[in-house]
Protein backbone atom coordinates (compact mmCIF):
# COMPACT_ATOMS: atom_id res chain seq x y z
CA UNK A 1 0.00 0.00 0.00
CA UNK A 2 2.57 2.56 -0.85
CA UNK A 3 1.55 4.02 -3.37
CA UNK A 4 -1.43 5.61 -1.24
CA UNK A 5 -4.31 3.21 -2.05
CA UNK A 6 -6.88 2.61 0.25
CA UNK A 7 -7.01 -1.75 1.23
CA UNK A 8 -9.91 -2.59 0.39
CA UNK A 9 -9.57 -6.09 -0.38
CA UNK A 10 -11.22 -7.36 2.76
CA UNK A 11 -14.34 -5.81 1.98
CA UNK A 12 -15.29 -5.97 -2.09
CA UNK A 13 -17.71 -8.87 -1.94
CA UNK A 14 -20.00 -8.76 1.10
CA UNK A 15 -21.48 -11.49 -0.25
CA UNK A 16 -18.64 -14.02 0.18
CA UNK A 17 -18.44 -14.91 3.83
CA UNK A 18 -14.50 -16.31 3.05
CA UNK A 19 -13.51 -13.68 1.14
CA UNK A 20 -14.35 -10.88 3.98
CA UNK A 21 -12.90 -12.22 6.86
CA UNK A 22 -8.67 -13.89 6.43
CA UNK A 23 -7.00 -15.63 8.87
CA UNK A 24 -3.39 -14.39 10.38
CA UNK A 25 -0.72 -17.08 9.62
CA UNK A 26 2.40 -16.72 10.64
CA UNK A 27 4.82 -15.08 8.43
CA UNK A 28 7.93 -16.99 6.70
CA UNK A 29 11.21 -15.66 5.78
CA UNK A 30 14.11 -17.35 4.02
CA UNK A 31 17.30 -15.87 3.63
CA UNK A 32 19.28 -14.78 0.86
CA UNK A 33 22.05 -16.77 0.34
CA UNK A 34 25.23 -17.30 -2.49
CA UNK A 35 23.78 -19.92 -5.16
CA UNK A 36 26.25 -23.11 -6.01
CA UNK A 37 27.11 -22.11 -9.06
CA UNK A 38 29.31 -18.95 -10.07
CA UNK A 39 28.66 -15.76 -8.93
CA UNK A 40 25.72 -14.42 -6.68
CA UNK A 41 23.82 -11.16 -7.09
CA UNK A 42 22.04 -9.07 -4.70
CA UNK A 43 20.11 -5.66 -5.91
CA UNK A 44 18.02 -3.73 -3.32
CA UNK A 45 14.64 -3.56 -5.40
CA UNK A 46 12.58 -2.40 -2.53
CA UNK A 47 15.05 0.65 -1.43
CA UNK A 48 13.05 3.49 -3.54
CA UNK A 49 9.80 1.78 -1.35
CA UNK A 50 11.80 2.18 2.29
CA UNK A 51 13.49 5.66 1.06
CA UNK A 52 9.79 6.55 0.72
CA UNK A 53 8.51 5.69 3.94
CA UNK A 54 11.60 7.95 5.02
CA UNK A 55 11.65 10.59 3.11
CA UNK A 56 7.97 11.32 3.15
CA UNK A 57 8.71 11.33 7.07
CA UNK A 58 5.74 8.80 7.67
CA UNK A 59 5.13 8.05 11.24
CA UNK A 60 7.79 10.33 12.24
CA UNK A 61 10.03 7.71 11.10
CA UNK A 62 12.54 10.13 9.80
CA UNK A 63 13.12 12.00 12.48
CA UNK A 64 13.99 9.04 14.59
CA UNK A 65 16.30 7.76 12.08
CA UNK A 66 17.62 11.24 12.03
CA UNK A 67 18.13 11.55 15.77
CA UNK A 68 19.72 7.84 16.21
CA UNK A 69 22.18 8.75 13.81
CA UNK A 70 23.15 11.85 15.82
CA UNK A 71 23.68 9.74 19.18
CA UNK A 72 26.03 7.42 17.18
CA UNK A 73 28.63 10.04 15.53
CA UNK A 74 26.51 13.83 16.31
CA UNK A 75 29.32 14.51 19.36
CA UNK A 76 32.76 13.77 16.48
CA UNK A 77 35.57 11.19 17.00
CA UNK A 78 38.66 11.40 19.27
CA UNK A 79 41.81 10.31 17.84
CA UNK A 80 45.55 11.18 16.88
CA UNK A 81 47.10 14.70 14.97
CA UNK A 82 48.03 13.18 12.29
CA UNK A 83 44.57 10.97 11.67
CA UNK A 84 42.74 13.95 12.72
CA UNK A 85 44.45 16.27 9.80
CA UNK A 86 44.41 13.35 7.70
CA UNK A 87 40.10 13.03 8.04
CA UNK A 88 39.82 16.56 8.48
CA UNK A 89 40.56 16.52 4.14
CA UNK A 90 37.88 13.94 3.55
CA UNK A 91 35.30 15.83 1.33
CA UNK A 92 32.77 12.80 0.54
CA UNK A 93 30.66 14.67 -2.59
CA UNK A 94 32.61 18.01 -2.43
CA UNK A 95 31.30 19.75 0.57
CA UNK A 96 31.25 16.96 3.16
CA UNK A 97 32.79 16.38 6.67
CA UNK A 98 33.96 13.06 7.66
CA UNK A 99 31.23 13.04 10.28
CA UNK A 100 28.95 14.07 7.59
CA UNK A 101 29.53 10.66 5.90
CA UNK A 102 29.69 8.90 8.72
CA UNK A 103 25.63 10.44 9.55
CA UNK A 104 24.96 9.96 6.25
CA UNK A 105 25.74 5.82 6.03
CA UNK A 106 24.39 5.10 8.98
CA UNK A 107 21.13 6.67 7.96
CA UNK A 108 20.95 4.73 4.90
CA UNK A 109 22.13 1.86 6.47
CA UNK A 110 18.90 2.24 8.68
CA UNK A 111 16.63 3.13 5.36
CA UNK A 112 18.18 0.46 3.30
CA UNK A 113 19.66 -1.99 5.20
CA UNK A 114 22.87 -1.37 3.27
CA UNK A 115 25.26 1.75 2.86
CA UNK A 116 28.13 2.36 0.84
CA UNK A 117 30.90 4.92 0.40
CA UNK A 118 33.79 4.90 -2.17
CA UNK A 119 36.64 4.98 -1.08
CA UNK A 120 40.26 7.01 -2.75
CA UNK A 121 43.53 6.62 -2.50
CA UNK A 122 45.99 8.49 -3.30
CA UNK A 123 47.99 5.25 -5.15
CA UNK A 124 44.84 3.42 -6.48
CA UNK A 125 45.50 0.63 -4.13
CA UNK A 126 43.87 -0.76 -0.93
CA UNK A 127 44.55 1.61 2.35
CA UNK A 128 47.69 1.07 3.81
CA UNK A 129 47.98 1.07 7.27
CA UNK A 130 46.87 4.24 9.25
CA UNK A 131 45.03 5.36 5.82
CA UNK A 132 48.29 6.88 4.90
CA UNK A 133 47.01 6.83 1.39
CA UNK A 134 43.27 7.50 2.08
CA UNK A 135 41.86 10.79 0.36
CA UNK A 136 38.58 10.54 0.02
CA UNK A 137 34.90 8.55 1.64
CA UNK A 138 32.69 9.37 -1.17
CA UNK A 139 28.76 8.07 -0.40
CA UNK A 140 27.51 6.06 -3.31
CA UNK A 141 23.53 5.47 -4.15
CA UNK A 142 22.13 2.25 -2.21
CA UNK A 143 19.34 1.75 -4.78
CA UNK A 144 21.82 0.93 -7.69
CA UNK A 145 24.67 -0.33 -5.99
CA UNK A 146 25.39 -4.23 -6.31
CA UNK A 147 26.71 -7.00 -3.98
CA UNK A 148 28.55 -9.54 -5.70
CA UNK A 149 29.67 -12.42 -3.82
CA UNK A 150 31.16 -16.12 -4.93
CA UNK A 151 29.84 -19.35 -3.97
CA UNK A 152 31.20 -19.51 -0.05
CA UNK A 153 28.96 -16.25 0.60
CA UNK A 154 32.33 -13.94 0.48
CA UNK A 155 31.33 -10.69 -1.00
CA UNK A 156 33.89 -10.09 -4.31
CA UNK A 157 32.86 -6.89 -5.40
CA UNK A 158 30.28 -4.15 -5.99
CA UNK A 159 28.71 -2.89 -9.16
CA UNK A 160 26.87 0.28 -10.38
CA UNK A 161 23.35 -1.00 -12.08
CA UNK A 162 20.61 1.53 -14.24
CA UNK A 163 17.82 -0.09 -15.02
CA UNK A 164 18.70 -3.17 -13.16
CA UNK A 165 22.04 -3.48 -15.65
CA UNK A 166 25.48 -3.12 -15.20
CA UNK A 167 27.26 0.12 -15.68
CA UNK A 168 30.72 0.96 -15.51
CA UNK A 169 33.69 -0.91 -13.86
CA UNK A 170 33.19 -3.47 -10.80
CA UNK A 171 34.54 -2.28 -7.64
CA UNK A 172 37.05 -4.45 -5.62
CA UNK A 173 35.89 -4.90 -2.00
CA UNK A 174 38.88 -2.42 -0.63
CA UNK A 175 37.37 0.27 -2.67
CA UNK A 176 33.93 0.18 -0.82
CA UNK A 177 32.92 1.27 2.47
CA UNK A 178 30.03 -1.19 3.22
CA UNK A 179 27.87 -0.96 6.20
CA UNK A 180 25.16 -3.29 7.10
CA UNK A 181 21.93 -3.05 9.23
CA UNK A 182 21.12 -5.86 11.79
CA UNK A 183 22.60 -8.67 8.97
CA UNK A 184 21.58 -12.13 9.09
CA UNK A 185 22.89 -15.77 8.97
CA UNK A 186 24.93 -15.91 5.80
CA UNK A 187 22.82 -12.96 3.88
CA UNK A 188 25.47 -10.89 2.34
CA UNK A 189 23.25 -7.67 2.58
CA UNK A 190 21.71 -5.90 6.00
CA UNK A 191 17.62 -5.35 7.08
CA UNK A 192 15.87 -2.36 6.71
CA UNK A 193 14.25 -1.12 9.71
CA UNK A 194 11.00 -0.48 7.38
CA UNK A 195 11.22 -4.31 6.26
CA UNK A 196 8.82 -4.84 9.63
CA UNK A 197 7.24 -1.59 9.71
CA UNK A 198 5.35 -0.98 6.48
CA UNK A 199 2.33 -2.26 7.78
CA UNK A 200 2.01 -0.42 11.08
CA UNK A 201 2.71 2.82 9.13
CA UNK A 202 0.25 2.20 6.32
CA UNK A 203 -2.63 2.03 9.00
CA UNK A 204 -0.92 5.07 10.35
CA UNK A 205 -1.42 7.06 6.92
CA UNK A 206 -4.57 6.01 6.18
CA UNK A 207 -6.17 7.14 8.99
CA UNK A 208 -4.49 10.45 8.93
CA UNK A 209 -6.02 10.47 5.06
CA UNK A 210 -9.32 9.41 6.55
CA UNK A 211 -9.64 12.24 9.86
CA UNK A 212 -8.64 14.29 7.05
CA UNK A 213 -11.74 14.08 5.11
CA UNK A 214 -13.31 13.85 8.40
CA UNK A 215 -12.01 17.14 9.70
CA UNK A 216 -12.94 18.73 6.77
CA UNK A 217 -16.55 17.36 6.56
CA UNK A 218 -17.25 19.90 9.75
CA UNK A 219 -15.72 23.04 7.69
CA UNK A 220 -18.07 21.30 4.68
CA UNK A 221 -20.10 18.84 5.52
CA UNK A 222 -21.38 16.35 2.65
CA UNK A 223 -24.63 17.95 1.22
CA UNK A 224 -27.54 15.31 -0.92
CA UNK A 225 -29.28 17.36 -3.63
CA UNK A 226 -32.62 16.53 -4.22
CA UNK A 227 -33.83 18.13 -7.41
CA UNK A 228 -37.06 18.27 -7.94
CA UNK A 229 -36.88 17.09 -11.79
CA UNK A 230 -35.30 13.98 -13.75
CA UNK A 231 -34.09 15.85 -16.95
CA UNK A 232 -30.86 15.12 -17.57
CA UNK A 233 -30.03 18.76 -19.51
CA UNK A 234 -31.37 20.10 -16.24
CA UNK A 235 -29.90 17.90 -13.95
CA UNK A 236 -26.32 18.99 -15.73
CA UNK A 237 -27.33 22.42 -15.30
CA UNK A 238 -27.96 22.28 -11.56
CA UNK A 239 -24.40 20.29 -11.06
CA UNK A 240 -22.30 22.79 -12.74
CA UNK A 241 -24.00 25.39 -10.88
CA UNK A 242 -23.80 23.94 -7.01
CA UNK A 243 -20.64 22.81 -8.18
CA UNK A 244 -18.94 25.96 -9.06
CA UNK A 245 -20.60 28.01 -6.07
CA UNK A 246 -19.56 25.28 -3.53
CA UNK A 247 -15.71 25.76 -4.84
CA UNK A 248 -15.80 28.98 -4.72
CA UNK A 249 -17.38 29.59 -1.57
CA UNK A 250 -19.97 31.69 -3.27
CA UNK A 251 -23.72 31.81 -2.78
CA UNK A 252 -26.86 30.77 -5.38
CA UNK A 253 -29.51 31.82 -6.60
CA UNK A 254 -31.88 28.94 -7.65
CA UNK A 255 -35.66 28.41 -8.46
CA UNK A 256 -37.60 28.02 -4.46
CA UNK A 257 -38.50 24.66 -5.87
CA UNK A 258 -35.75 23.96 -7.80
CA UNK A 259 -34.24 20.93 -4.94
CA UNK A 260 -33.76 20.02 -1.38
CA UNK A 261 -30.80 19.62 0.69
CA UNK A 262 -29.74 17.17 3.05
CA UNK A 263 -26.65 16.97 5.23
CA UNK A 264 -25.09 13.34 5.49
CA UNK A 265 -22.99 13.98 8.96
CA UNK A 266 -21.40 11.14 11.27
CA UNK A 267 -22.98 11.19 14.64
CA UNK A 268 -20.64 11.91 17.32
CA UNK A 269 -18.92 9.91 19.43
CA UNK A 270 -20.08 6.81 16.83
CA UNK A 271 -16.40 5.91 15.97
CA UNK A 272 -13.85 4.60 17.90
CA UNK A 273 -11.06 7.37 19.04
CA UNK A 274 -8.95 7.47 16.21
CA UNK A 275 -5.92 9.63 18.26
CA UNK A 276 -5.78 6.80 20.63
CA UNK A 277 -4.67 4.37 17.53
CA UNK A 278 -2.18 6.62 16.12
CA UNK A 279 -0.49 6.46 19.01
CA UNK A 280 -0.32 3.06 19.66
CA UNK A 281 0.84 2.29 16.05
CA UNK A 282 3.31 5.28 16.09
CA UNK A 283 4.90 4.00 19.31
CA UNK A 284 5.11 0.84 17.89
CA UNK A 285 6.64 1.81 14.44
CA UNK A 286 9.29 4.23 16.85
CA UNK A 287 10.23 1.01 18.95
CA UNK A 288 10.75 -0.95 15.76
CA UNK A 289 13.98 1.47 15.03
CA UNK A 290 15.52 1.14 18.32
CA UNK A 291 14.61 4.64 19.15
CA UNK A 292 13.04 5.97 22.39
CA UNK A 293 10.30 8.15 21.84
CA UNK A 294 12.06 10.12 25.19
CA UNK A 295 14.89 11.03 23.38
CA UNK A 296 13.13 12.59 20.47
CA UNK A 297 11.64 14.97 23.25
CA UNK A 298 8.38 13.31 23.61
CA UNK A 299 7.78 12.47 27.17
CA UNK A 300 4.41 12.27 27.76
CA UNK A 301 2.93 9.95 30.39
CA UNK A 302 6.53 9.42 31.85
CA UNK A 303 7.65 10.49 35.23
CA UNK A 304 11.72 11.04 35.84
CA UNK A 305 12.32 7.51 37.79
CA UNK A 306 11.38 6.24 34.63
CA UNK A 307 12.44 8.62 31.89
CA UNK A 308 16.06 8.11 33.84
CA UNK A 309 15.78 4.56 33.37
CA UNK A 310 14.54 4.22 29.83
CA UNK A 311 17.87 6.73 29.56
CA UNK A 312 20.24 4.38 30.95
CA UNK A 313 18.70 1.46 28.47
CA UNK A 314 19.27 3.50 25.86
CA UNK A 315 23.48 3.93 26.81
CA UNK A 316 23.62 0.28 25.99
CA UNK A 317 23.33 -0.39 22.30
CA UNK A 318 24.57 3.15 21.26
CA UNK A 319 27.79 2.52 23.28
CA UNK A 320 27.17 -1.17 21.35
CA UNK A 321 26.70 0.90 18.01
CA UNK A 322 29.09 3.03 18.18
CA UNK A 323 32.38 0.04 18.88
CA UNK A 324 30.73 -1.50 16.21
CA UNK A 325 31.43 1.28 13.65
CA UNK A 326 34.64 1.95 14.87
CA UNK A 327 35.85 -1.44 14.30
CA UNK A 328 34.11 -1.06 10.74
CA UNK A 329 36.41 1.96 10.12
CA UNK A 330 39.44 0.69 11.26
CA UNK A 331 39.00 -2.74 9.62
CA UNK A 332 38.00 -1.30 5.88
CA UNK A 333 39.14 2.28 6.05
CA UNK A 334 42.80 1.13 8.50
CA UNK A 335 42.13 4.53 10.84
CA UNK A 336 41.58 4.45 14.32
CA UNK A 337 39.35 6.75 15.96
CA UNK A 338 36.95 6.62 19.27
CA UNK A 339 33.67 8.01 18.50
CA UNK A 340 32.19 10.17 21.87
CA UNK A 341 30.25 9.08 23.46
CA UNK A 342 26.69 10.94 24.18
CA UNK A 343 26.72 12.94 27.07
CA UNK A 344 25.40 10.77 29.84
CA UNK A 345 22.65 11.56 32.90
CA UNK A 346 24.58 9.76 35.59
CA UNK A 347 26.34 12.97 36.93
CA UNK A 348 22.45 13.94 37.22
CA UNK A 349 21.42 11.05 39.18
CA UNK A 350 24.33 11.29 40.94
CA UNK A 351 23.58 15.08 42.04
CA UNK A 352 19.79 13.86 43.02
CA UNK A 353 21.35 11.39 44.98
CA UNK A 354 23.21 13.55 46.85
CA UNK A 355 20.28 15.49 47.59
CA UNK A 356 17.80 12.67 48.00
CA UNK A 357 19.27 9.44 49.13
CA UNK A 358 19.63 6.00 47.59
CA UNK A 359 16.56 4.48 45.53
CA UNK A 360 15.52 2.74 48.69
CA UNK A 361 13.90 6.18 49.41
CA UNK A 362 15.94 7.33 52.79
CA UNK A 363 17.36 10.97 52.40
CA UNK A 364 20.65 10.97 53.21
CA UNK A 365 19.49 14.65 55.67
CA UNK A 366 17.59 11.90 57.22
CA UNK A 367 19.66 9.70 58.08
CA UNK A 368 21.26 9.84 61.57
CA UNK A 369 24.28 7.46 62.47
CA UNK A 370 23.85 5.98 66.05
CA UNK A 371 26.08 4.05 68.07
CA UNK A 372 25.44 1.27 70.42
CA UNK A 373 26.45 1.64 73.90
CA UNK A 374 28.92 -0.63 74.79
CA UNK A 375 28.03 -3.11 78.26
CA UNK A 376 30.07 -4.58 80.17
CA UNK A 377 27.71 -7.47 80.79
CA UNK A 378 24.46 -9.24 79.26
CA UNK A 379 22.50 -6.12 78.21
CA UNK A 380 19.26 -8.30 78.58
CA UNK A 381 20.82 -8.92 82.44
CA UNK A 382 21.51 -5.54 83.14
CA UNK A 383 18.42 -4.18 84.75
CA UNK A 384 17.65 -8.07 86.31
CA UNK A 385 18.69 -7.49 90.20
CA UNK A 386 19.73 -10.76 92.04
CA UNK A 387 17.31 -11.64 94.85
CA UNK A 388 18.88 -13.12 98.00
């Protein structure tokens, strides 16, 4: 349902009890693996569907995406002089950063499942160590780029395709950049976040298409004309007429018993709360990215205990995230860097629990420090006197 259509499939034949009701079976999914014989090709047909979905920000998927990329490489890279000058050249397209790219592949790696970035050299040959000879990262388009791999699964090279053929030279694998998004098995390409997602966001469109026409039916509400003849040259006349004034906002003038009007309205509160849905199936198509919807400044219906701890969750796979792309660069591109890391709320929680005690709820104003009295005998004794 990309392309904006409403689903109506479930409902065209009333008539044919089986045909208005299907069952939910669970899904199936096979992977994509190298064939036995010769080379194995992998195009991303579906990327101009998922760049859509992003693109056309549905959901507020694009944000997110936006955002996660951001907490993985938004706070720049730590590493030596010389590396630093060395990156600081890198121009990707001609008027990118290094940390540009870097944003840039891992949102298309989230989009597409796959990124890739060209990569120069000063010699023509693979990076030598320290990416002495590395002069440029230069993204390359995910919906035409190629994986080519040989019969163990071993990716051999990339190709440009138009039109689904080849163009230009292959690439050797040291001449690509490749990320990949949440691979699997023996696949040679990564998932797209939106490969789970489409359907949750197509119920999420269509009903803001649907309150759409709703909302407008109160500004103009859906008149019935009754005219008050069957003559089709007068019928025609009538149309244009109520037509044109109803565009343009303008009034008529009309025989008194020329028609009747009738207002088709829905009667309120007759529908299910529509808000309540989008919500749901927005917070569900968020989660599906990894993303909280606390960090992109949303949070209703959270209170700080747990805003702190959804916080803390979070630390885990970007600190996870961002080792993994650093590996990535110094395995393909030979330059070592450590990305920084977000800034962190535990010198918060630590100043609250200064302030407020432990999580076991004592304030630490509260607490008083007592010492026991030392005896010198039983203390359960002490106030027993002997009798004679």
């Amino acid at each position: 349902m990309a392309n904006g259509t409403r689903d109506y499939d479930n409902v065209q034949i009333l008539s044919d009890v089986d045909g208005t009701l299907e069952l939910v079976t669970s899904p199936s999914q096979t992977l994509d693996v190298a064939g036995n014989n010769g080379e194995t090709i992998w195009d991303n047909d579906q990327w101009a569907e998922y760049n859509g979905y992003y693109r056309k920000n549905q959901g507020g998927t694009k944000a997110a995406i936006t955002q996660y990329a951001v907490w993985i490489a938004g706070r720049g890279y730590e590493t030596d002089e010389t590396t630093k000058k060395k990156l600081e050249k890198i121009r990707g397209n001609g008027t990118d950063t290094f940390k540009g790219v870097l944003k840039n592949m891992l949102r298309v790696k989230k989009v597409g499942g796959d990124s890739f970035a060209e990569i120069i050299t000063s010699n023509n040959k693979p990076v030598e160590s320290n990416g002495r000879n590395l002069i440029n990262v230069k993204p390359m388009n995910a919906g035409t780029t190629r994986i080519v791999s040989n019969t163990a699964g071993i990716i051999i090279g990339y190709e440009q395709t138009s039109k689904g053929e080849k163009i230009g030279k292959r690439l050797e694998p040291w001449q690509v950049f490749h990320l990949s998004n949440d691979r699997e098995g023996s696949e040679m390409h990564g998932i797209s976040v939106y490969e789970g997602s489409t359907a949750m966001l197509d119920k999420i469109q269509q009903l803001d298409n649907d309150m759409t026409v709703v909302f407008h039916r109160y500004v103009m509400p859906f008149l019935i004309f009754k005219a008050k003849t069957d003559k089709e040259a007068e019928l025609a006349k009538l149309s244009v007429s109520l037509t044109t004034g109803l565009n343009k906002g303008k009034g008529l003038v009309i025989p008194e018993k020329a028609l009747d009007t009738a207002d088709f309205k829905i009667p309120q509160f007759s529908t299910l709360n529509p808000l309540d849905w989008r919500q749901e199936w927005k917070s569900e198509a968020i989660k599906d990215l990894g993303m909280p919807e606390l960090h992109m400044g949303n949070a209703g219906g959270t209170n700080e205990a747990s805003s702190k701890m959804v916080a803390f969750t979070f630390e885990q796979p970007v600190a996870d995230e961002q080792e993994d792309l650093e590996q990535q660069i110094l395995y393909q591109l030979k330059v070592k860097l450590k990305l920084v890391a977000p800034l962190s709320i535990d010198d918060s929680v630590s100043e609250d629990e200064n302030k407020d005690g432990n999580l076991s709820g004592e304030k630490k104003s509260e607490v008083k420090l007592t010492e026991a009295k030392k005896e010198g005998k039983n203390p359960s004794n002490s106030s027993v006197k002997k009798k004679l």
